[in-house]
C-alpha atoms as a PDB file:
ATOM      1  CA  UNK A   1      28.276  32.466  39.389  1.00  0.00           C
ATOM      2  CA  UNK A   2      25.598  33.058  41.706  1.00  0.00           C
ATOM      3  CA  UNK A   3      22.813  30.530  42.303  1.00  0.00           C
ATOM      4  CA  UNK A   4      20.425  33.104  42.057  1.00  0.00           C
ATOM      5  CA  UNK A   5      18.065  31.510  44.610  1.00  0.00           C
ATOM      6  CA  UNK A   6      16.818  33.241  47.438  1.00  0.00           C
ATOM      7  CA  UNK A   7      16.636  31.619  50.521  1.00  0.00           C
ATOM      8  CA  UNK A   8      15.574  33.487  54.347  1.00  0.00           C
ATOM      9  CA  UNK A   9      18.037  33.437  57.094  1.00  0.00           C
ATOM     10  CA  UNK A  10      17.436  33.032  60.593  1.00  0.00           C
ATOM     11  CA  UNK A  11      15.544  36.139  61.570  1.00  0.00           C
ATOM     12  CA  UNK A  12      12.958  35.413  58.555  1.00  0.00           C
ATOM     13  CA  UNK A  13      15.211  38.053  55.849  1.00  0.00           C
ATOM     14  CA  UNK A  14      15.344  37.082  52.468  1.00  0.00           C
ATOM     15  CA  UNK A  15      18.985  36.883  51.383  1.00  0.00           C
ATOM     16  CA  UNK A  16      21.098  36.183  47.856  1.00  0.00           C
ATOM     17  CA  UNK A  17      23.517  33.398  48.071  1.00  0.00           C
ATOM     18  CA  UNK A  18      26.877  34.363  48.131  1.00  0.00           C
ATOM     19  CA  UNK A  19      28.582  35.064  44.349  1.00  0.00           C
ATOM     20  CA  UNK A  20      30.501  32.690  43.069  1.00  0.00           C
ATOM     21  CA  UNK A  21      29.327  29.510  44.141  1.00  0.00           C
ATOM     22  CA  UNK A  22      25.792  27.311  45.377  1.00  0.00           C
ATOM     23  CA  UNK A  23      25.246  28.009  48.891  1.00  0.00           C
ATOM     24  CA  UNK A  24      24.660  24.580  50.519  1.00  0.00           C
ATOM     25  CA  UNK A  25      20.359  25.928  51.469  1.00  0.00           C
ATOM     26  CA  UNK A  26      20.282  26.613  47.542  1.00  0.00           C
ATOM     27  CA  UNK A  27      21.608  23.568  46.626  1.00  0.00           C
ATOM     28  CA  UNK A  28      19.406  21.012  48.967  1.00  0.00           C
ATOM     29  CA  UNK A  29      16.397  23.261  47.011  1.00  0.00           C
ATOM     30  CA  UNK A  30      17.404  22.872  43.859  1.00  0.00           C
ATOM     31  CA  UNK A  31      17.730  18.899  44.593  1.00  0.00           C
ATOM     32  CA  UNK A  32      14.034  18.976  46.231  1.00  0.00           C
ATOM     33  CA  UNK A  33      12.591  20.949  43.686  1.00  0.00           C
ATOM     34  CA  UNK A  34      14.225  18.358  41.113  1.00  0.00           C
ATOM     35  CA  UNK A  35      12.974  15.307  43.188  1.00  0.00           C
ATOM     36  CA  UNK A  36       9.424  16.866  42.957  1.00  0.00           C
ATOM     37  CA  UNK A  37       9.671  17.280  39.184  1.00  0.00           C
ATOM     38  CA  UNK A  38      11.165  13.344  38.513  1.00  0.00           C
ATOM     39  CA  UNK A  39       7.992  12.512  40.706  1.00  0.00           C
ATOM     40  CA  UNK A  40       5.703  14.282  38.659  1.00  0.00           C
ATOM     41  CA  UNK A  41       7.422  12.723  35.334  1.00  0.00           C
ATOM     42  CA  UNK A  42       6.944   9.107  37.048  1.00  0.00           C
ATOM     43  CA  UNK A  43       3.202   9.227  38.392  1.00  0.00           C
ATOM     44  CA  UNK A  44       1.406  12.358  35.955  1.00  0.00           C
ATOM     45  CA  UNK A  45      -1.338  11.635  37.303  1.00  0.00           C
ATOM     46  CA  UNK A  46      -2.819  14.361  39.177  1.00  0.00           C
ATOM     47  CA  UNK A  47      -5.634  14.840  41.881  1.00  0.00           C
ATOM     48  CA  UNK A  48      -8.750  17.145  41.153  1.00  0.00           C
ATOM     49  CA  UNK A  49      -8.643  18.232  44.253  1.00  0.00           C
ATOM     50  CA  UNK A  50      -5.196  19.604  44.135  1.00  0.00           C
ATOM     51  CA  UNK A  51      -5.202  20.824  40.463  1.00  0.00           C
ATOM     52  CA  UNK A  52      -7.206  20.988  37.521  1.00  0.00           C
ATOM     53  CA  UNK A  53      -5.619  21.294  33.507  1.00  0.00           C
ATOM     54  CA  UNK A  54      -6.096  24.041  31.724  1.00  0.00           C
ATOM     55  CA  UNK A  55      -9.741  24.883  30.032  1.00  0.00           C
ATOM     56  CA  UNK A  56      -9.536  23.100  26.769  1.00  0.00           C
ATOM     57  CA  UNK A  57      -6.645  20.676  27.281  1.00  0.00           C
ATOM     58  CA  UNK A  58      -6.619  17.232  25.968  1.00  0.00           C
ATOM     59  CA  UNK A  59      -6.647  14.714  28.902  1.00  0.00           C
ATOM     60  CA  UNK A  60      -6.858  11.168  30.090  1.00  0.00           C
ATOM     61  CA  UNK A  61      -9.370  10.830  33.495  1.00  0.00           C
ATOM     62  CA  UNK A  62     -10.750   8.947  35.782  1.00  0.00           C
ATOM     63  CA  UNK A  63     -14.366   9.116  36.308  1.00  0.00           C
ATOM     64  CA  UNK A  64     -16.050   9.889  39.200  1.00  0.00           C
ATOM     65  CA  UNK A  65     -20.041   8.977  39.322  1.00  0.00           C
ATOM     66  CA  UNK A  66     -20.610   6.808  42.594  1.00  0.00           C
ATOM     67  CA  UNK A  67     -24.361   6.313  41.559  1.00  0.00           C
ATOM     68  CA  UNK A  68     -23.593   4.803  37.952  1.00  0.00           C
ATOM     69  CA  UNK A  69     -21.538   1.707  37.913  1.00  0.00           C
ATOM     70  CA  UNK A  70     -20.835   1.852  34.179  1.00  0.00           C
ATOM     71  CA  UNK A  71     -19.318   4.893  34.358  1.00  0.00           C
ATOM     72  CA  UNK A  72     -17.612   5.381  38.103  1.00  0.00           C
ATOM     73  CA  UNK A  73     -13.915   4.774  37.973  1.00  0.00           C
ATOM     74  CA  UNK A  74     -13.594   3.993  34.183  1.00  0.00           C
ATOM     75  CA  UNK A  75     -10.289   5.779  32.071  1.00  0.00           C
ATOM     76  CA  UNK A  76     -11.436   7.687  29.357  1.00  0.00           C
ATOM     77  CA  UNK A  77      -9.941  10.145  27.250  1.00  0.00           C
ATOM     78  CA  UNK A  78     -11.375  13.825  26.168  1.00  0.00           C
ATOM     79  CA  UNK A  79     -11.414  17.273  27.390  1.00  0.00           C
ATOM     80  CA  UNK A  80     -11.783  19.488  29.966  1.00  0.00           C
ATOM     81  CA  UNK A  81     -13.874  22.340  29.789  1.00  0.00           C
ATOM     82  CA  UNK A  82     -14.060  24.823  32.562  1.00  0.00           C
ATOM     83  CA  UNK A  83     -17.095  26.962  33.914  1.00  0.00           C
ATOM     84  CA  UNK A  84     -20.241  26.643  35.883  1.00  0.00           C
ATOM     85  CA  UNK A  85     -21.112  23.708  34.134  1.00  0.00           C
ATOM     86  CA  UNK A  86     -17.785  22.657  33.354  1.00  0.00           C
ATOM     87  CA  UNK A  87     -15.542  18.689  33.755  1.00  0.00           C
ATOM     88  CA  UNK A  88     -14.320  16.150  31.933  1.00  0.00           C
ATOM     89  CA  UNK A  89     -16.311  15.672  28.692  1.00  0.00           C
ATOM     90  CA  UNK A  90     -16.353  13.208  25.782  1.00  0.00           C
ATOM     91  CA  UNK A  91     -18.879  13.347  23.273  1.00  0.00           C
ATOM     92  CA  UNK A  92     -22.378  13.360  24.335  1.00  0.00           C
ATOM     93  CA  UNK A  93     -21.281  13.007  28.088  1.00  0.00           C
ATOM     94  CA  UNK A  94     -19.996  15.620  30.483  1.00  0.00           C
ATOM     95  CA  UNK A  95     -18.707  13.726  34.083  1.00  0.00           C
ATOM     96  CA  UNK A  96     -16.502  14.555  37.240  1.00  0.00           C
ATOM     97  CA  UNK A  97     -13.261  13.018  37.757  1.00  0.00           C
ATOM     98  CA  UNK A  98     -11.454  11.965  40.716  1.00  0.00           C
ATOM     99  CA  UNK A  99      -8.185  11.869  38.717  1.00  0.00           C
ATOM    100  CA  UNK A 100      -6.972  13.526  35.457  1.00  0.00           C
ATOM    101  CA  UNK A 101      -3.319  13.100  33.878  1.00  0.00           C
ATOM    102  CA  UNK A 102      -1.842  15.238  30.323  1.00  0.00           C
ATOM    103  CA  UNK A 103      -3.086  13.626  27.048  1.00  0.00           C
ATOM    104  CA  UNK A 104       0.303  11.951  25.100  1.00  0.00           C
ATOM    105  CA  UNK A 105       1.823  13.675  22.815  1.00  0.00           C
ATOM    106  CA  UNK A 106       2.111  11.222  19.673  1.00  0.00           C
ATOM    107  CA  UNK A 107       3.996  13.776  16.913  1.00  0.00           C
ATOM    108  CA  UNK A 108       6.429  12.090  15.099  1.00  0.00           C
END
């Protein structure tokens, strides 16, 4: 069986690997794209910068408000709401984050 995966060969043409078996380029891609996954598994957390969670979604962040030292760097646990004047809300407070990660799932 073919692996399916794509891969471009030297003059930039996207080519099928060949039937029957994992072409050595398919396999060292299937192994990174694992290595990325176990990464993401190990650390969830996850930069702002680089990715938010979808509108609505139950998470865990880490606030970012350099001009209140209560607040700035403190974990807390709520929702994000996206929009114009969207972030990372719990009641009665609405606050940027530096850092956000997936709330746990605790079903039995």
């Amino acid at each position: 069986m073919a692996c399916g995966i794509p891969f471009h060969d030297e003059r930039g043409d996207v080519q099928d690997c060949e039937p029957e078996s994992l072409c050595r380029r398919c396999l060292l891609g299937i192994v990174r794209e694992q290595a990325g996954e176990l990464e993401r598994l190990r650390n969830p957390w996850r930069k702002t910068a680089d990715e938010l969670p979808e509108d609505g979604a139950n998470v865990c962040f880490v606030t970012e408000c350099p001009n209140d030292k209560w607040y700035h760097g403190r974990v807390l646990g709520g929702r994000f709401m996206a929009g114009e004047f969207g972030g990372f809300s719990v009641p009665g407070l609405m606050v940027r984050a530096s850092h956000w990660c997936p709330m746990p799932s605790f079903q039995g």
